[in-house]
C-alpha atoms as a PDB file:
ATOM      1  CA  UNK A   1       0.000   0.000   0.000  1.00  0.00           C
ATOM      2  CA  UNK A   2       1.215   3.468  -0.673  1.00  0.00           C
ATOM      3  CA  UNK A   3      -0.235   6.590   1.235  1.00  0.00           C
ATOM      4  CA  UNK A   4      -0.294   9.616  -0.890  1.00  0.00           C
ATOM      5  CA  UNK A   5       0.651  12.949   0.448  1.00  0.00           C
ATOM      6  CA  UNK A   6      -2.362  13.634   2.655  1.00  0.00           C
ATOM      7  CA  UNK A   7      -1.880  10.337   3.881  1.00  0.00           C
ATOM      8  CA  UNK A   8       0.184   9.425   7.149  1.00  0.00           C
ATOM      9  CA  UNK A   9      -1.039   6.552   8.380  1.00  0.00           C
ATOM     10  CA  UNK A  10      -2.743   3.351   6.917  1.00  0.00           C
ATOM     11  CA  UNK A  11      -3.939   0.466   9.035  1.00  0.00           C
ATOM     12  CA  UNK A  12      -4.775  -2.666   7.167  1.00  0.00           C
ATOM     13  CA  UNK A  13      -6.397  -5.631   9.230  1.00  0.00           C
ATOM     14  CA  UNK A  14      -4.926  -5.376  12.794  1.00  0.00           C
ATOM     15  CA  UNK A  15      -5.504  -8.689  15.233  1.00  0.00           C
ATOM     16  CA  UNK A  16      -3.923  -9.102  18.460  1.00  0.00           C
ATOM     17  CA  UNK A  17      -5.359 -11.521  20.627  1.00  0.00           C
ATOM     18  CA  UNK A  18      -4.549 -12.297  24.073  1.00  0.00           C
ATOM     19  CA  UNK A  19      -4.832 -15.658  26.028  1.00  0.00           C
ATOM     20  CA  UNK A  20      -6.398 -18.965  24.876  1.00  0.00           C
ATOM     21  CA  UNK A  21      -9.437 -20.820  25.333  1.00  0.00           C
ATOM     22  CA  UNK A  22     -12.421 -19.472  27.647  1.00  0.00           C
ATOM     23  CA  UNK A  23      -9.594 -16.522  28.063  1.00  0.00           C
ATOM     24  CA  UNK A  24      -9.508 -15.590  24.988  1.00  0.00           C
ATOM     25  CA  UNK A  25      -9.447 -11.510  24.775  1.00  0.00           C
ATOM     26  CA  UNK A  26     -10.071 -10.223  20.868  1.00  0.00           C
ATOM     27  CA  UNK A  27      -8.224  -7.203  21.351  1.00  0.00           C
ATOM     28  CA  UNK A  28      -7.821  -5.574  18.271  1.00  0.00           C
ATOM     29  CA  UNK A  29      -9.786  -7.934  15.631  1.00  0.00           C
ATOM     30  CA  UNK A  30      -9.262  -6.852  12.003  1.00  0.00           C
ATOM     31  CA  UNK A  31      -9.424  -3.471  12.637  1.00  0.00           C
ATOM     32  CA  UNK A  32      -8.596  -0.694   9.050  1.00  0.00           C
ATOM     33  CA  UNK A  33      -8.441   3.040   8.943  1.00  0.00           C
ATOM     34  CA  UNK A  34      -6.603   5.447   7.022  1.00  0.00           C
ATOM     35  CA  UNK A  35      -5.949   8.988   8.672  1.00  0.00           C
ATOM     36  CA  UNK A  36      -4.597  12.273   6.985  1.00  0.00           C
ATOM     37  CA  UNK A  37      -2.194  14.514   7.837  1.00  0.00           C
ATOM     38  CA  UNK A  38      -3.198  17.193  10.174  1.00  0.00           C
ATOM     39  CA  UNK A  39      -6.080  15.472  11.216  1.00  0.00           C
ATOM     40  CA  UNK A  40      -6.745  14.820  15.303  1.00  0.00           C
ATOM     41  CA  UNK A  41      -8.408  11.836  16.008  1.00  0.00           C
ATOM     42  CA  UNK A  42      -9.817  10.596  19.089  1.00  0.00           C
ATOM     43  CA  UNK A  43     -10.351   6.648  19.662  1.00  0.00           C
ATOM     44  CA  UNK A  44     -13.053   5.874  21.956  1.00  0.00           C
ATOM     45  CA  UNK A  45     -14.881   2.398  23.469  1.00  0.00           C
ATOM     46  CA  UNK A  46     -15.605   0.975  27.072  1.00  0.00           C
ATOM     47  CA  UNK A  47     -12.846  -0.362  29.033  1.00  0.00           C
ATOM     48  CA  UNK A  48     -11.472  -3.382  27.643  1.00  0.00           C
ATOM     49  CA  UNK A  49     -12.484  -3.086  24.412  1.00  0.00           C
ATOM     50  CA  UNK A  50      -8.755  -2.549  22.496  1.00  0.00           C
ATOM     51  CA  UNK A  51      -7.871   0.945  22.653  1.00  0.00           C
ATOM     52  CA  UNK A  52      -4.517   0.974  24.271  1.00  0.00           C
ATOM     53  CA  UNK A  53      -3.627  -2.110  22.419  1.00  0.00           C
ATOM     54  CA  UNK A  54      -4.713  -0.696  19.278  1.00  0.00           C
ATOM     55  CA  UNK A  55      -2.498   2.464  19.933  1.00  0.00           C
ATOM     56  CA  UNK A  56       0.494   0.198  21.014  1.00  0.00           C
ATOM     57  CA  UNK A  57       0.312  -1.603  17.572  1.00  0.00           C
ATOM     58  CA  UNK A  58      -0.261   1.813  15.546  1.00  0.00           C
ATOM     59  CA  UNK A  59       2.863   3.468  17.507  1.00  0.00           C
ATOM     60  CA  UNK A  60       4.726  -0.163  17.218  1.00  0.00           C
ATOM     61  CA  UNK A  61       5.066  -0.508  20.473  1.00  0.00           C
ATOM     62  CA  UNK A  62       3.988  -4.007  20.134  1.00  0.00           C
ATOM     63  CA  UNK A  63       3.574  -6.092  17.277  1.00  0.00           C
ATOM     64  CA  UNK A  64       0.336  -7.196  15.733  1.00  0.00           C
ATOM     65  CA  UNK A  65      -0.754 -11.583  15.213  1.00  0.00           C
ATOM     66  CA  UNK A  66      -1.764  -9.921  11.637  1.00  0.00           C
ATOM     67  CA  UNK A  67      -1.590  -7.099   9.974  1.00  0.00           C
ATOM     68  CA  UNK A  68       0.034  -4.487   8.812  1.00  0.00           C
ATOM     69  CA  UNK A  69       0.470  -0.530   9.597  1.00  0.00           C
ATOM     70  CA  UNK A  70       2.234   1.992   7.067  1.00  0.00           C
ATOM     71  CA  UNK A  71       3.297   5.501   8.657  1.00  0.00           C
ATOM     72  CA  UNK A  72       4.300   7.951   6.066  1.00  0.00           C
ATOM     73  CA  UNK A  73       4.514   5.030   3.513  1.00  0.00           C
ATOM     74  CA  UNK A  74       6.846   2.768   5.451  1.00  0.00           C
ATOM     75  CA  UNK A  75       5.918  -1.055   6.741  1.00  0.00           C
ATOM     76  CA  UNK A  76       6.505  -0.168   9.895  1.00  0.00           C
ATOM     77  CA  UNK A  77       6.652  -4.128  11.105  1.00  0.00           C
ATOM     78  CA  UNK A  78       8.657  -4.672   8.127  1.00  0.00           C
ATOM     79  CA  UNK A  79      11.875  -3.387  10.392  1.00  0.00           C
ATOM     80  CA  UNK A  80      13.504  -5.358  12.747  1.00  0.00           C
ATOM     81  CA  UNK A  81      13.401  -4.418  16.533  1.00  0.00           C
ATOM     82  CA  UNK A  82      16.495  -2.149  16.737  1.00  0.00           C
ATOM     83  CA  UNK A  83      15.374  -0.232  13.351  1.00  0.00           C
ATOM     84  CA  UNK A  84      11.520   0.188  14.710  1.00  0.00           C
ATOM     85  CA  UNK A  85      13.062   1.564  18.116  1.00  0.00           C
ATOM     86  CA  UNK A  86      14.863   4.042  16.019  1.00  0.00           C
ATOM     87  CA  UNK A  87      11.848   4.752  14.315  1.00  0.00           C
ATOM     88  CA  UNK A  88       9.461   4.844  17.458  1.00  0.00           C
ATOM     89  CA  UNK A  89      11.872   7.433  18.971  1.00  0.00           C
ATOM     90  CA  UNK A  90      12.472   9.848  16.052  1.00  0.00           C
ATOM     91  CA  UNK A  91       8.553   9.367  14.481  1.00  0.00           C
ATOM     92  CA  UNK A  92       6.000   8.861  17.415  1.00  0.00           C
ATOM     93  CA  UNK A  93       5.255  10.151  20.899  1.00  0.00           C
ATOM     94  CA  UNK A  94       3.508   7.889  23.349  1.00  0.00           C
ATOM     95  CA  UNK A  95       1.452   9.741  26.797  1.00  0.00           C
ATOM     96  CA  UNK A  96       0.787   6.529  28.641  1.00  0.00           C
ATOM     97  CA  UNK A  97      -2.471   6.021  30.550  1.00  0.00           C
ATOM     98  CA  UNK A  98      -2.068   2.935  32.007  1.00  0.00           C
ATOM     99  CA  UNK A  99      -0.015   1.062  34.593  1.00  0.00           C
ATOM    100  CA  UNK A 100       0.189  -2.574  33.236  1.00  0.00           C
ATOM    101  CA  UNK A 101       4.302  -2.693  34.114  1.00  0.00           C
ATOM    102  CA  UNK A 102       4.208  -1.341  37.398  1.00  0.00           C
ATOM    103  CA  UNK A 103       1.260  -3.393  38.262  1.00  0.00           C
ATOM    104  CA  UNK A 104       3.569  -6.414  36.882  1.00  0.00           C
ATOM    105  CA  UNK A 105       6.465  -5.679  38.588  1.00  0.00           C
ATOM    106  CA  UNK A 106       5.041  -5.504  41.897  1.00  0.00           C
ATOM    107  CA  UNK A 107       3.141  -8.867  41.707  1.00  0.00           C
ATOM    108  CA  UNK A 108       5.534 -10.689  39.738  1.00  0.00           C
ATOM    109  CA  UNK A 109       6.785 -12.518  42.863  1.00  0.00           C
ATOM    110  CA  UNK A 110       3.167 -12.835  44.077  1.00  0.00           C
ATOM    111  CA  UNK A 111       3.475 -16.751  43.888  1.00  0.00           C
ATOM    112  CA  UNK A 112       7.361 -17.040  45.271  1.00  0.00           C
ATOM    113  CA  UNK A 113       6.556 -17.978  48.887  1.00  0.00           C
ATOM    114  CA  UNK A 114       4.321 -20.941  46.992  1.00  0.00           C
ATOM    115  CA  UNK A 115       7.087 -21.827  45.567  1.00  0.00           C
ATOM    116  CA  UNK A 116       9.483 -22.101  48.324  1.00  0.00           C
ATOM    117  CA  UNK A 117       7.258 -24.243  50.440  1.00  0.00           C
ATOM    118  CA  UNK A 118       6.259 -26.518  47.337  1.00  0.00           C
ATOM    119  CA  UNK A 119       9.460 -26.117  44.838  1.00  0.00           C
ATOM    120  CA  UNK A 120       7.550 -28.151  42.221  1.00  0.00           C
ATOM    121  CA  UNK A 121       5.200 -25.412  42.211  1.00  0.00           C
ATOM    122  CA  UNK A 122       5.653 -22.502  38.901  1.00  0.00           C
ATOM    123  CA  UNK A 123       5.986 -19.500  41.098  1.00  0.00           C
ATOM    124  CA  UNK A 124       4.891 -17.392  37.634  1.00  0.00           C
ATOM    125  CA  UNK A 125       1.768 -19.650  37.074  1.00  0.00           C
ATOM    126  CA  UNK A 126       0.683 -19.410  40.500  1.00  0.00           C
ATOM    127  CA  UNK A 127       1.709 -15.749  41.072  1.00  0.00           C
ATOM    128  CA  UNK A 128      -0.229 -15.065  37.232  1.00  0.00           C
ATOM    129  CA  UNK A 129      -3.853 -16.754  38.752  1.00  0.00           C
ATOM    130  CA  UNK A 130      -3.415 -14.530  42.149  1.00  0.00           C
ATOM    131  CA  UNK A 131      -2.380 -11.709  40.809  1.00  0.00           C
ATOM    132  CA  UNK A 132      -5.640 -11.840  38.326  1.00  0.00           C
ATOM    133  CA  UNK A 133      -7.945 -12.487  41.210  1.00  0.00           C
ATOM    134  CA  UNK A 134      -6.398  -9.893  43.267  1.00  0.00           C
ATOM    135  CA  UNK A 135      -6.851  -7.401  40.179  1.00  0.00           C
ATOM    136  CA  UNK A 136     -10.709  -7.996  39.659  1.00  0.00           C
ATOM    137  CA  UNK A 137     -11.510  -8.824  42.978  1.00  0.00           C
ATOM    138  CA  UNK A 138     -10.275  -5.311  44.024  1.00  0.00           C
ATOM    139  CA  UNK A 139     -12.264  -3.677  41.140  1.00  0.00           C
ATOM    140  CA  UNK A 140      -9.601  -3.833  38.370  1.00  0.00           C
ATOM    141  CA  UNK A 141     -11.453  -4.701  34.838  1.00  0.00           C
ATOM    142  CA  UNK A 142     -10.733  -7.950  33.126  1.00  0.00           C
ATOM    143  CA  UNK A 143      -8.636  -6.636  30.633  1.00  0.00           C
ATOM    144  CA  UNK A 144      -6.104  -5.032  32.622  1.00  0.00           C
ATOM    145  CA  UNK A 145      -6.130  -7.956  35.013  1.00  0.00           C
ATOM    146  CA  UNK A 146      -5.162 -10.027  32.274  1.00  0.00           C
ATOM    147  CA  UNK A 147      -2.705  -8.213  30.543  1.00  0.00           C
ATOM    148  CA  UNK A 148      -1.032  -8.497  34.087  1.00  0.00           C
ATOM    149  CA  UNK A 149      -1.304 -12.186  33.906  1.00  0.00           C
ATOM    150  CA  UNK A 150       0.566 -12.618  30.679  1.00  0.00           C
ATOM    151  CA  UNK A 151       3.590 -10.244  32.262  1.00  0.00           C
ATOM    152  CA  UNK A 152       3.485 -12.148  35.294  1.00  0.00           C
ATOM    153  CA  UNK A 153       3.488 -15.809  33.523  1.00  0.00           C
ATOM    154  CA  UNK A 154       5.960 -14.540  30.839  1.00  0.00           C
ATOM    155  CA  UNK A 155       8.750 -13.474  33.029  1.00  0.00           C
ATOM    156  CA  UNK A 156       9.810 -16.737  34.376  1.00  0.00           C
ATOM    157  CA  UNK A 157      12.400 -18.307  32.112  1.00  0.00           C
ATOM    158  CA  UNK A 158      11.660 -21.781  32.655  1.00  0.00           C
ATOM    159  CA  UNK A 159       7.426 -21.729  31.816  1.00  0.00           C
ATOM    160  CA  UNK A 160       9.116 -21.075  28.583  1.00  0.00           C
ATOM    161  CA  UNK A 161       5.765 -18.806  27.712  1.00  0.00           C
ATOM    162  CA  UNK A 162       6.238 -16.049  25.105  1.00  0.00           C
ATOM    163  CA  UNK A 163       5.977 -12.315  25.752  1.00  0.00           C
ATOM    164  CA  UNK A 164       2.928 -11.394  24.000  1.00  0.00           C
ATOM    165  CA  UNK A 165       3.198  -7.744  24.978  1.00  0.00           C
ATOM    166  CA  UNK A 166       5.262  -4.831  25.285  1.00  0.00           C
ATOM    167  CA  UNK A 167       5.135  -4.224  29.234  1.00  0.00           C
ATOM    168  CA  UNK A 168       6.198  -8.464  29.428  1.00  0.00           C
ATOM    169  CA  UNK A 169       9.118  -8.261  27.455  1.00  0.00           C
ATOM    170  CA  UNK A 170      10.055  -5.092  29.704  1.00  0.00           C
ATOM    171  CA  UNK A 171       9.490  -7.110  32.399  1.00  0.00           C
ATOM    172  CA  UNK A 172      11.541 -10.444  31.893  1.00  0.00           C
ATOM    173  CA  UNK A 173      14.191  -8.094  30.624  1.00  0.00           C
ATOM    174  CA  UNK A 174      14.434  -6.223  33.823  1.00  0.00           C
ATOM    175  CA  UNK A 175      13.845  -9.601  35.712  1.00  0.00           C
ATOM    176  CA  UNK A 176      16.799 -11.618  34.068  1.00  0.00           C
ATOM    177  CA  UNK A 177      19.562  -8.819  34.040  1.00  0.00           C
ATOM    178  CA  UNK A 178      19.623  -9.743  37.571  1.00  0.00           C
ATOM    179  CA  UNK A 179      20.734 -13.012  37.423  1.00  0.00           C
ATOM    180  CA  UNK A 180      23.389 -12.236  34.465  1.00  0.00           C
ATOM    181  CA  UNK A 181      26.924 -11.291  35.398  1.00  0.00           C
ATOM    182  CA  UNK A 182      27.932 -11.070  39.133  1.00  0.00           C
ATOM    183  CA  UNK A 183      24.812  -9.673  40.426  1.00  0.00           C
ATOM    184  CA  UNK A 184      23.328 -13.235  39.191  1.00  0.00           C
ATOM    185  CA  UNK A 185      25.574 -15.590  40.909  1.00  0.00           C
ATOM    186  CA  UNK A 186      25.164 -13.589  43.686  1.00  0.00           C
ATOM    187  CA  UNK A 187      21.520 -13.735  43.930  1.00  0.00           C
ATOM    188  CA  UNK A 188      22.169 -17.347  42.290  1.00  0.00           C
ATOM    189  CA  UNK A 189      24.077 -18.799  45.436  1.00  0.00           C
ATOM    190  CA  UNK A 190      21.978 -17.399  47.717  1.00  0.00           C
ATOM    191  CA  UNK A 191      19.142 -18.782  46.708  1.00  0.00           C
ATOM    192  CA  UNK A 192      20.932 -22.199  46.283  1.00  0.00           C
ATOM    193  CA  UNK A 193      21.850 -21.896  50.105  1.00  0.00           C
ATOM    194  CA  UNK A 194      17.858 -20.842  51.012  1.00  0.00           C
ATOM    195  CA  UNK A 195      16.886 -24.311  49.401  1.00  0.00           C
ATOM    196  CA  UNK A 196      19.574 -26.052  50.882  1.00  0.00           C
ATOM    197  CA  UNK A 197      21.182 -26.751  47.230  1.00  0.00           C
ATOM    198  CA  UNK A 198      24.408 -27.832  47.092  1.00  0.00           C
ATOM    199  CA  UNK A 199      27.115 -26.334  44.946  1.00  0.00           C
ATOM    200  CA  UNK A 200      27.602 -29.608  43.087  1.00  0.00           C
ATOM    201  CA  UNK A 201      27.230 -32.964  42.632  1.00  0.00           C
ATOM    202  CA  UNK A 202      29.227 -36.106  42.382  1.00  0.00           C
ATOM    203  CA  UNK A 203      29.719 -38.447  39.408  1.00  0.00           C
ATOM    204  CA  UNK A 204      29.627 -42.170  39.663  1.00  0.00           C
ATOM    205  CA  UNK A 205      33.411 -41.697  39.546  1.00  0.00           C
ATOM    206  CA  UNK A 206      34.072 -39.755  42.448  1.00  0.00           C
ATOM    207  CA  UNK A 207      34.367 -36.513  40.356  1.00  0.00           C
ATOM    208  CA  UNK A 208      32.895 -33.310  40.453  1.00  0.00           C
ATOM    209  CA  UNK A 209      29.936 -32.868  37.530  1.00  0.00           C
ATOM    210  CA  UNK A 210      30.204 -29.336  35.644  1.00  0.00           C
ATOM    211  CA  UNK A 211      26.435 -29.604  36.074  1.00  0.00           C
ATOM    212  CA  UNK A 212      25.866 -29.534  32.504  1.00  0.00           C
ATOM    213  CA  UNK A 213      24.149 -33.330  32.364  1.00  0.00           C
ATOM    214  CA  UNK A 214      22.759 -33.264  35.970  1.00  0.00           C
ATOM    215  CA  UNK A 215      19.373 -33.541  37.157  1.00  0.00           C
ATOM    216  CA  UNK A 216      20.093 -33.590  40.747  1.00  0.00           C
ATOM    217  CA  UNK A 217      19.540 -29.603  41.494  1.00  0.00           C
ATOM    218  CA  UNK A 218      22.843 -27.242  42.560  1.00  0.00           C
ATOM    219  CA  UNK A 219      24.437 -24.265  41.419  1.00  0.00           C
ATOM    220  CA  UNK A 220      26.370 -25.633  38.681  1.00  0.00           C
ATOM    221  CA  UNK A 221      23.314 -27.682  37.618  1.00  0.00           C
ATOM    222  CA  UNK A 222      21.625 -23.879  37.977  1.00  0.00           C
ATOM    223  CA  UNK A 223      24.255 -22.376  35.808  1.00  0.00           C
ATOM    224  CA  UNK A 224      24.439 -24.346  32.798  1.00  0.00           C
ATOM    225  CA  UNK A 225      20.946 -24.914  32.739  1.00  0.00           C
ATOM    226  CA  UNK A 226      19.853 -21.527  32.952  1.00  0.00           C
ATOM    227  CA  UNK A 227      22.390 -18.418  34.032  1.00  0.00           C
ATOM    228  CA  UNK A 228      24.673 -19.770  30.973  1.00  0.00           C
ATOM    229  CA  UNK A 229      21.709 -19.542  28.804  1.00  0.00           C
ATOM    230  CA  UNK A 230      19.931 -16.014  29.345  1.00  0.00           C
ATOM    231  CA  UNK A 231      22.650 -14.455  27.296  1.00  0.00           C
ATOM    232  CA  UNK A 232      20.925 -14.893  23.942  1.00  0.00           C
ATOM    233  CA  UNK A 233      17.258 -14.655  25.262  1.00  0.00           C
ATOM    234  CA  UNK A 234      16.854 -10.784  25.611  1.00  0.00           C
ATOM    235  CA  UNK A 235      13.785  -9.078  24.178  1.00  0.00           C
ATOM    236  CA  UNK A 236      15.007  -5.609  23.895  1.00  0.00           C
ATOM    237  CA  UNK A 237      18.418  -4.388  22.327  1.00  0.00           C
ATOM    238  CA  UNK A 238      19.563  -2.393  25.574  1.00  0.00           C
ATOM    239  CA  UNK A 239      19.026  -5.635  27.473  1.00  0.00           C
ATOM    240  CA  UNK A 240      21.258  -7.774  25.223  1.00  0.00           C
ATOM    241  CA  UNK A 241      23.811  -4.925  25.305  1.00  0.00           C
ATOM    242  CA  UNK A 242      23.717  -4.780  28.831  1.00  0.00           C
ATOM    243  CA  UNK A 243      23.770  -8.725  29.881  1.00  0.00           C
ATOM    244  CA  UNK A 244      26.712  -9.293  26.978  1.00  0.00           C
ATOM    245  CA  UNK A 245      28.810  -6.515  29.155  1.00  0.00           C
ATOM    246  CA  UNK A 246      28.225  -8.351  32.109  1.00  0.00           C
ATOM    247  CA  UNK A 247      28.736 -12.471  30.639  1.00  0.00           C
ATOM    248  CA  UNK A 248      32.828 -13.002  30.901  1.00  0.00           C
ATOM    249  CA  UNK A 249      32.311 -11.935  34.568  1.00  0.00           C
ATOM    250  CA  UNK A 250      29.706 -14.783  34.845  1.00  0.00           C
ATOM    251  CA  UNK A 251      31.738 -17.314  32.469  1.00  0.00           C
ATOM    252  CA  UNK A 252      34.739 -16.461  34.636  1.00  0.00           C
ATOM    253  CA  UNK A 253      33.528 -16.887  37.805  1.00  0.00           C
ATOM    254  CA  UNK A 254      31.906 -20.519  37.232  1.00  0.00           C
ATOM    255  CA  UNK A 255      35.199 -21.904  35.599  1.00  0.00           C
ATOM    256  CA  UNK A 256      37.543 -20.959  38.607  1.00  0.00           C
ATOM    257  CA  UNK A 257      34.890 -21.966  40.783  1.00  0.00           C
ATOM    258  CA  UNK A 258      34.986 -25.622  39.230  1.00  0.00           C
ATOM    259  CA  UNK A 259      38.375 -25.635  39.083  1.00  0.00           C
ATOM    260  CA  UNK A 260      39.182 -24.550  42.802  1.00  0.00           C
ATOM    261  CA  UNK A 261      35.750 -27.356  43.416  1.00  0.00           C
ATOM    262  CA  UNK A 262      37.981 -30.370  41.109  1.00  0.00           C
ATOM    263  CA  UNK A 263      41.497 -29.329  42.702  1.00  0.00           C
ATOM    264  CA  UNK A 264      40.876 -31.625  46.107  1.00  0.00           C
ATOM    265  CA  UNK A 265      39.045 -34.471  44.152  1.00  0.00           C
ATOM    266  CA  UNK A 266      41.495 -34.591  41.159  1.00  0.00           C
ATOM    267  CA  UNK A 267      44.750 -33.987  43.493  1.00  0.00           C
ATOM    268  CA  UNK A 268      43.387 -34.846  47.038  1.00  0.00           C
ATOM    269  CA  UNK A 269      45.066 -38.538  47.101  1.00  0.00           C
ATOM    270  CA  UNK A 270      48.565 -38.110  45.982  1.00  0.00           C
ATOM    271  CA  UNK A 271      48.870 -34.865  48.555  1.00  0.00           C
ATOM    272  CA  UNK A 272      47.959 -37.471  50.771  1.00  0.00           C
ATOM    273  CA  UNK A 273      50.190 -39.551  49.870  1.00  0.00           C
ATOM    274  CA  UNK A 274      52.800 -37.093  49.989  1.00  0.00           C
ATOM    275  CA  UNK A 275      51.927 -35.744  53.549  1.00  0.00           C
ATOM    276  CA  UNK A 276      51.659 -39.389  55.070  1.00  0.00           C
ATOM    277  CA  UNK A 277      54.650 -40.409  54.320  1.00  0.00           C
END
C-alpha cells in the first residue's frame, strides 16, 4: 500500500489476541483506517475493548498476530526491533495512561513464597492466577487484570511462555539482568543456600559434575541450565547490550569456581600420599 501525500497513516487488518481458550481476549480484531495529515483523532470504546492495544500496535510498540500498519509510507513491522526503536523514537510520541508494568512488577513474585514451600510449584503460574484475582476482585477490569497475567506468567524463564506484549518483554528483561553477570551468581548462590542446594554434585566416579548433564539440582546444575543460557534470550536491544557486558564476569567466575571445586578431588590422594609419608 502506498499513502499519498495527505496520507500518514494506513492500518490494514490489525488482530492481536490475548490468552487462549475461555480466556480468549479479541483485542484488536481486524481493525482498518486510514488517517490524513493534520487530522486529530480521538479513539473511543468501554474499558477493555482494544484501545490501548490498538495504539500500542499503531505506535509499534507491540507487534500485531496480523496485519500491517504503514506511517508515512513505510511497513513499519517490516523493520527489525532495533530499526523500529529508532523509528518509534524519532517518528511517534507515546502519553501513557495505564499502569500494566508497574502493576507487573510488583506482583511478579506474588506466587514465590508458593514456591518455596512446594518447589515443584511454577511461582509465575501461581503468582499469574493470584495476581488476576487480586486485580478484579479489588475492582480492576478484566482486561487489565489479564494483561497483568501474561507479564506475570511470561517473566519466568523456565514456563518457557512467550511475551505477547510490550510491558512483558520489559518485564523479563528487567527480571533476568539480575541473574546475568555477578549480580546473578550472587543472587544465584543465595538462593541455592535458602533451598539447601548444594554447589555440586558427584559423578559415579568420584568426580565433580560441571552440572551440565545433571538432574540432581545445585548451582552448577543452575548455571548451565539456565544463568549460561539467558545471554541470547533478551527481548530488547539495551538488554542484550547490557547482559553481553556483564557475561565473561559470569563465564569467569563458574570456571575458577569448578576448578578450585575439582582441585581436592582430582589432586586430594597423591597430597595425601605425599603428607603421610
Amino acid at each position: 500500500m502506498k499513502l499519498d501525500n495527505d496520507r500518514i497513516l494506513a492500518v490494514d487488518s490489525l488482530v492481536k489476541y490475548y490468552g487462549a481458550g475461555e480466556n480468549l481476549g479479541r483485542a484488536v480484531d481486524h481493525t482498518s483506517l486510514e488517517r490524513e495529515r493534520g487530522k486529530f483523532t480521538v479513539i473511543v470504546g468501554r474499558s477493555g475493548s482494544g484501545k490501548s492495544t490498538l495504539l500500542h500496535l499503531i505506535g509499534g510498540l507491540d507487534r500485531p498476530d496480523e496485519g500491517k500498519v504503514w506511517i508515512e509510507g513505510k511497513d513499519i513491522f517490516a523493520l527489525k526491533d532495533d530499526r523500529l526503536a529508532e523509528f518509534r523514537r524519532k517518528k511517534i510520541g507515546f502519553v501513557f495512561q495505564d499502569f500494566i508494568l508497574i502493576t507487573s512488577c510488583l506482583l511478579h513474585d506474588i506466587g514465590r513464597k508458593d514456591q518455596f514451600e512446594n518447589p515443584s510449584l511454577s511461582h509465575a503460574l501461581l503468582g499469574s492466577e493470584k495476581a488476576y484475582s487480586f486485580l478484579t476482585g479489588h475492582g480492576f477490569d478484566t482486561f487489565f487484570a489479564e494483561q497483568v497475567k501474561l507479564c506475570i506468567l511470561a517473566h519466568s524463564y523456565r514456563q518457557k511462555t512467550p511475551a505477547q506484549n510490550l510491558e512483558a518483554k520489559i518485564l523479563f528483561d528487567a527480571d533476568k539482568l539480575d541473574v546475568v553477570g555477578a549480580i546473578g551468581i550472587a543472587r544465584t548462590l543465595v538462593y541455592t543456600g535458602t533451598v539447601s542446594k548444594p554447589l555440586y554434585s558427584l559423578l559415579p566416579d568420584g568426580s565433580v559434575s560441571t552440572g551440565e548433564h545433571d538432574i540432581t539440582p545445585s548451582f552448577f546444575h543452575e548455571y548451565k541450565h539456565k544463568l549460561s543460557k539467558m545471554y541470547s534470550n533478551f527481548y530488547t536491544a539495551r538488554a542484550a547490550e547490557l547482559a553481553r557486558e556483564r557475561e565473561q564476569t559470569a563465564i569467569d567466575f563458574y570456571n575458577h569456581l569448578y576448578q578450585e571445586s575439582t582441585f581436592p578431588y582430582r589432586h586430594g590422594r597423591e597430597e595425601l600420599d605425599r603428607l603421610v609419608r
